[in-house]
C-alpha atoms as a PDB file:
ATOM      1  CA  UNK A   1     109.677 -66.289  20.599  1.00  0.00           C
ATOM      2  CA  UNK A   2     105.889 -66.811  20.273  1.00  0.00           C
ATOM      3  CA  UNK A   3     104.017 -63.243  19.952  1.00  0.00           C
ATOM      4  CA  UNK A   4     100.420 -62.462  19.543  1.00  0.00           C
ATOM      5  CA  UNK A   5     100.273 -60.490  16.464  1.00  0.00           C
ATOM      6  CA  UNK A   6      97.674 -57.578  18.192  1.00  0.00           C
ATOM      7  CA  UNK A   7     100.080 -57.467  20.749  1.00  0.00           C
ATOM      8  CA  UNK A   8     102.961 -56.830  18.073  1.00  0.00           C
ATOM      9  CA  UNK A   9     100.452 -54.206  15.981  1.00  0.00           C
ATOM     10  CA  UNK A  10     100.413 -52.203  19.565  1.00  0.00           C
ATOM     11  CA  UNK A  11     103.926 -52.180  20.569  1.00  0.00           C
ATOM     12  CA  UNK A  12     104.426 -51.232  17.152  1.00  0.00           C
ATOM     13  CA  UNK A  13     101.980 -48.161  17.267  1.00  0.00           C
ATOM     14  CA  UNK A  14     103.720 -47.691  20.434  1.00  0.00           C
ATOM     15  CA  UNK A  15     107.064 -47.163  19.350  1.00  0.00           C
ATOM     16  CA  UNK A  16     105.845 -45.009  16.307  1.00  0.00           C
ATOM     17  CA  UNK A  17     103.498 -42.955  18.190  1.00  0.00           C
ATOM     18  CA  UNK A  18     106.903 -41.860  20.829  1.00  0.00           C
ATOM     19  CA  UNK A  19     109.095 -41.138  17.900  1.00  0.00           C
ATOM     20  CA  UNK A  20     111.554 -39.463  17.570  1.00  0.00           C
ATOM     21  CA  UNK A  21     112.249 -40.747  21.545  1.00  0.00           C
ATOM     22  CA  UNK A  22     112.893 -44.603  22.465  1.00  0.00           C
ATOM     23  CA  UNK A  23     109.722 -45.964  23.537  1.00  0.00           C
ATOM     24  CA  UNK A  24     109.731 -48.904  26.188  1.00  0.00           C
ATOM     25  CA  UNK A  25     107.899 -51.315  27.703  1.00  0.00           C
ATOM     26  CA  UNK A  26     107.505 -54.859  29.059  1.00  0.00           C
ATOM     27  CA  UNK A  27     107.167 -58.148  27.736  1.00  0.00           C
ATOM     28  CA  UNK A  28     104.144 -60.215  29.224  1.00  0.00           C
ATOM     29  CA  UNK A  29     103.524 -63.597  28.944  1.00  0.00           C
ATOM     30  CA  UNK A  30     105.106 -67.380  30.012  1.00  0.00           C
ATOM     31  CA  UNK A  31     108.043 -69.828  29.679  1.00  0.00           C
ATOM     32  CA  UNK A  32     107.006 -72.955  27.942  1.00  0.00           C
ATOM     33  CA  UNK A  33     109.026 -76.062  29.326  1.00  0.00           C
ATOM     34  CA  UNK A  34     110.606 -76.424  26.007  1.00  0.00           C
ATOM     35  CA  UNK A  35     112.121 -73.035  26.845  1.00  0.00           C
ATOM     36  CA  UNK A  36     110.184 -71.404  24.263  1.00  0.00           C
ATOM     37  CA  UNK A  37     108.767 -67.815  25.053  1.00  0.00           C
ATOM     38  CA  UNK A  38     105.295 -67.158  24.573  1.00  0.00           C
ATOM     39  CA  UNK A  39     104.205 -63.490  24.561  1.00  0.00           C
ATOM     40  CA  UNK A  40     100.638 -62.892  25.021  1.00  0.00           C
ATOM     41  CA  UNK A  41      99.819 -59.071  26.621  1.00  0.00           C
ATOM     42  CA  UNK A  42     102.251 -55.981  26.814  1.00  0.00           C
ATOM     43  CA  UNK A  43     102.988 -53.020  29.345  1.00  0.00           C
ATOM     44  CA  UNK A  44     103.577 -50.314  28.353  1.00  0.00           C
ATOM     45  CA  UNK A  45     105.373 -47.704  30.503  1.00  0.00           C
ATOM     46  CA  UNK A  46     107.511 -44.302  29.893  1.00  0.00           C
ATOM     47  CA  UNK A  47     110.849 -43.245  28.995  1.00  0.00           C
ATOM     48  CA  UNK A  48     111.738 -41.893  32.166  1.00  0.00           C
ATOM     49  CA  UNK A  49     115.076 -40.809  30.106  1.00  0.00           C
ATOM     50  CA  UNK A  50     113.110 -37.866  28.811  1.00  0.00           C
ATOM     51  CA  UNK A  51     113.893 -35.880  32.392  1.00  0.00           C
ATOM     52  CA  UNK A  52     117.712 -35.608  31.232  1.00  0.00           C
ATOM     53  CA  UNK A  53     117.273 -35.475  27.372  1.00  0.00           C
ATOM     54  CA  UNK A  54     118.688 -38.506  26.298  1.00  0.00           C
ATOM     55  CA  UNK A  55     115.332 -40.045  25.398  1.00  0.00           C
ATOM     56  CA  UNK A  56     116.339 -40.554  21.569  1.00  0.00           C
ATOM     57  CA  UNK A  57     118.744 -42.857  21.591  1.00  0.00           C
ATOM     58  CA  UNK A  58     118.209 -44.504  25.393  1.00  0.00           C
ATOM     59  CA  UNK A  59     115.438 -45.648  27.552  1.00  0.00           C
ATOM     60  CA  UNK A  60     115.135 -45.877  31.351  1.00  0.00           C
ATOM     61  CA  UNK A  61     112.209 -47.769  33.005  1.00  0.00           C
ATOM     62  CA  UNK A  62     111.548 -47.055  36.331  1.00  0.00           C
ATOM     63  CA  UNK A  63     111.699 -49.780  39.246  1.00  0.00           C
ATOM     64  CA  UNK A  64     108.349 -48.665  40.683  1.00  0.00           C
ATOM     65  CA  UNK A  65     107.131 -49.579  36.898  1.00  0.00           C
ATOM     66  CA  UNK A  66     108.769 -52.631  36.825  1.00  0.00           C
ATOM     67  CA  UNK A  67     107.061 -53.290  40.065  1.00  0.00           C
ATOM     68  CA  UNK A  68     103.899 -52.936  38.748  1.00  0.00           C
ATOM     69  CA  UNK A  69     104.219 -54.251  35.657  1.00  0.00           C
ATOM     70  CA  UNK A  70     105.527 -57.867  37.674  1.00  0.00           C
ATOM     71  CA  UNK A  71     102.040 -57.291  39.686  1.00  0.00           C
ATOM     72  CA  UNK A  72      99.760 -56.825  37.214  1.00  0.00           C
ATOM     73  CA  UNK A  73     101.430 -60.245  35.392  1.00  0.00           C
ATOM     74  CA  UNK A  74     100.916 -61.849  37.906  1.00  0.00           C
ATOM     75  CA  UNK A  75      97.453 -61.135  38.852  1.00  0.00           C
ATOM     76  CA  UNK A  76      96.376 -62.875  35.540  1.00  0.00           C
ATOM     77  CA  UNK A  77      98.837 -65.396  35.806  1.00  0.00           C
ATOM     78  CA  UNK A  78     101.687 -64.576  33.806  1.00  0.00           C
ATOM     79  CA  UNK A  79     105.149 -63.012  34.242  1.00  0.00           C
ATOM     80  CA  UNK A  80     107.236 -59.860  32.763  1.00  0.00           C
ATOM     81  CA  UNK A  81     109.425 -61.994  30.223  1.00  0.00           C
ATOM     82  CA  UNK A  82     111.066 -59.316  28.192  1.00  0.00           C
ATOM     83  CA  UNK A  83     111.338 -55.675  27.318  1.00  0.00           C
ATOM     84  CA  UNK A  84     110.527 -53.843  23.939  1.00  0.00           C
ATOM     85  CA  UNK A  85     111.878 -50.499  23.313  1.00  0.00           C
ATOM     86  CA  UNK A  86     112.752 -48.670  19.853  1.00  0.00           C
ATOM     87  CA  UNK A  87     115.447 -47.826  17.925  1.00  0.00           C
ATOM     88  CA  UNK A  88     114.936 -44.563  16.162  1.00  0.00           C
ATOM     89  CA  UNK A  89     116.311 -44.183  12.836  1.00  0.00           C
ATOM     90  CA  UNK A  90     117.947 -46.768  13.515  1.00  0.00           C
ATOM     91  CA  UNK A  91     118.476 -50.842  12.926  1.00  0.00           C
ATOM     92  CA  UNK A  92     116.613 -53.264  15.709  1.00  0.00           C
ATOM     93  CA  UNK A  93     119.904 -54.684  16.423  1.00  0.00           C
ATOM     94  CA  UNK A  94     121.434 -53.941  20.469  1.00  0.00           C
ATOM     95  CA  UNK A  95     123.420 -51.658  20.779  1.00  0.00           C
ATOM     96  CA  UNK A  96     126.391 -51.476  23.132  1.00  0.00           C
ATOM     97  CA  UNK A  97     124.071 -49.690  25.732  1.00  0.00           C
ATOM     98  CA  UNK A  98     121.547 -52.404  25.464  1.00  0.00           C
ATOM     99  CA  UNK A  99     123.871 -54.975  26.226  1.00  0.00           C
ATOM    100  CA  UNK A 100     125.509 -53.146  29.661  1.00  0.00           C
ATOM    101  CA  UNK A 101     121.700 -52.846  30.794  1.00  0.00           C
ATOM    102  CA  UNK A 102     119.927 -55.783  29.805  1.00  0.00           C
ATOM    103  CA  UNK A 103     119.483 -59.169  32.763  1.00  0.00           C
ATOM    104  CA  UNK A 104     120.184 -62.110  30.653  1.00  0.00           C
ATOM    105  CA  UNK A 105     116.946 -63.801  31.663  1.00  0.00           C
ATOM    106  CA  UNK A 106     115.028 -61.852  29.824  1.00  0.00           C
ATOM    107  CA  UNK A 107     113.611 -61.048  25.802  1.00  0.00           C
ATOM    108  CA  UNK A 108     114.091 -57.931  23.774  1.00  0.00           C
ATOM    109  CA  UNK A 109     111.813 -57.364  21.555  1.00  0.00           C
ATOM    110  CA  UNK A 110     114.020 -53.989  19.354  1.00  0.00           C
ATOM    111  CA  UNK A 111     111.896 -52.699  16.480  1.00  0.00           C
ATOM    112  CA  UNK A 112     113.742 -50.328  13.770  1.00  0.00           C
ATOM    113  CA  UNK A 113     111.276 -47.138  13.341  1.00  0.00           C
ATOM    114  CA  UNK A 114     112.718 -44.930  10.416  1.00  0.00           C
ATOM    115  CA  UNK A 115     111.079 -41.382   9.873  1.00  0.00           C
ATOM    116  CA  UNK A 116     108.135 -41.961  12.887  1.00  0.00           C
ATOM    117  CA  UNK A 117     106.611 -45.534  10.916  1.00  0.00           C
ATOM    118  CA  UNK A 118     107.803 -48.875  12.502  1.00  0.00           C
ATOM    119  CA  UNK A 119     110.034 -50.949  10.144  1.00  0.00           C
ATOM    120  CA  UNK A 120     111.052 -53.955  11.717  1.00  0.00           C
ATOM    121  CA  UNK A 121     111.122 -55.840  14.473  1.00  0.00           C
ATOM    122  CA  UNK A 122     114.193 -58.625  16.103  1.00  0.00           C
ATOM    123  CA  UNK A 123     114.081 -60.537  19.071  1.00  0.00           C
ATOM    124  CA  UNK A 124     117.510 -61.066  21.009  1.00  0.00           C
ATOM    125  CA  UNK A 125     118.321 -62.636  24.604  1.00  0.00           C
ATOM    126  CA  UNK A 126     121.581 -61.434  25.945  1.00  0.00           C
ATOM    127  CA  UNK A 127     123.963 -64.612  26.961  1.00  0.00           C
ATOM    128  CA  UNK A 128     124.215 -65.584  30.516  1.00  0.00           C
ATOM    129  CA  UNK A 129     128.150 -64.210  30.702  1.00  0.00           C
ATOM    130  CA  UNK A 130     126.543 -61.029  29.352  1.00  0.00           C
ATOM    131  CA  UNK A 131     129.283 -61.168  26.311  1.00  0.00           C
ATOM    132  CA  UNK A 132     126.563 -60.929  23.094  1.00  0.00           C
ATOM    133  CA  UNK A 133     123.093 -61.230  22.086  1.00  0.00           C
ATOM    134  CA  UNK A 134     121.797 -64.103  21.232  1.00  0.00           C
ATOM    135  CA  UNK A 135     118.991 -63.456  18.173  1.00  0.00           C
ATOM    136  CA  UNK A 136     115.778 -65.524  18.124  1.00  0.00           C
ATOM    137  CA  UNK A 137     113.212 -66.119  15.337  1.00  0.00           C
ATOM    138  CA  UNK A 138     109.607 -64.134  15.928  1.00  0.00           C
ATOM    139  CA  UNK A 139     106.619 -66.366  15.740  1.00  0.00           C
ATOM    140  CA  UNK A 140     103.678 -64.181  15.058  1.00  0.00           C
ATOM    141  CA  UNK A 141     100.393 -65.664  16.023  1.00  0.00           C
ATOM    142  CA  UNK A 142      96.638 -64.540  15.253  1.00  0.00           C
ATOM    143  CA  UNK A 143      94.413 -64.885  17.910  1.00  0.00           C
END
């Protein structure tokens, strides 16, 4: 996965900036015919788990911001490709969670962010029988 490295500093000020809740939001950019994965922009939206209190160690996006996000894309030419949410005090590995909620057509972008400051960062695309993850290597990219 190809990623625009301001788009990586801002999901990663992001992430830190909702700590100590999940932060969340989309993945913009295009499939390459090789299959590669080329992020280029990034949505971000709210933890709409916040409403039941289980905003530190899940995230909910909304349909209506899904919606949107898929509009805006498109409207510049590009397509929701992924998700990127956080994993507070906690590895950027899925957890069991992720995997029962994630579409297997999609990238997730999981950064680690220990004590409020964002560690690390793994990309994963869950396999089409939904059984595991599948990790892929992060290209960053200056622009």
């Amino acid at each position: 996965m190809q990623i625009a490295r301001p788009v990586l500093t801002a999901i990663r000020r992001h992430l830190a900036a909702a700590y100590p809740a999940e932060g969340c939001g989309f993945l913009v950019g295009a499939h390459q015919s090789d299959g590669a994965v080329v992020i280029s922009h990034r949505f971000p939206v709210n933890n709409h788990r916040v409403a039941d209190g289980a905003e530190r160690t899940r995230y909910f996006i909304s349909p209506r911001d899904l919606r949107f996000a898929e509009s805006e894309a498109a409207a510049v030419g590009l397509q929701v490709v992924g998700v990127y949410h956080s994993h507070p005090d906690s590895a950027a590995q899925p957890s069991s969670y992720d995997r029962e909620h994630a579409w297997p057509w999609y990238r997730y972008l999981i950064v680690s962010v220990i004590g409020g400051v964002a560690k690390a960062e793994r990309a994963w695309e869950l396999t089409d029988d939904r059984d595991r993850f599948i990790e892929h290597a992060i290209h960053v990219k200056d622009q």
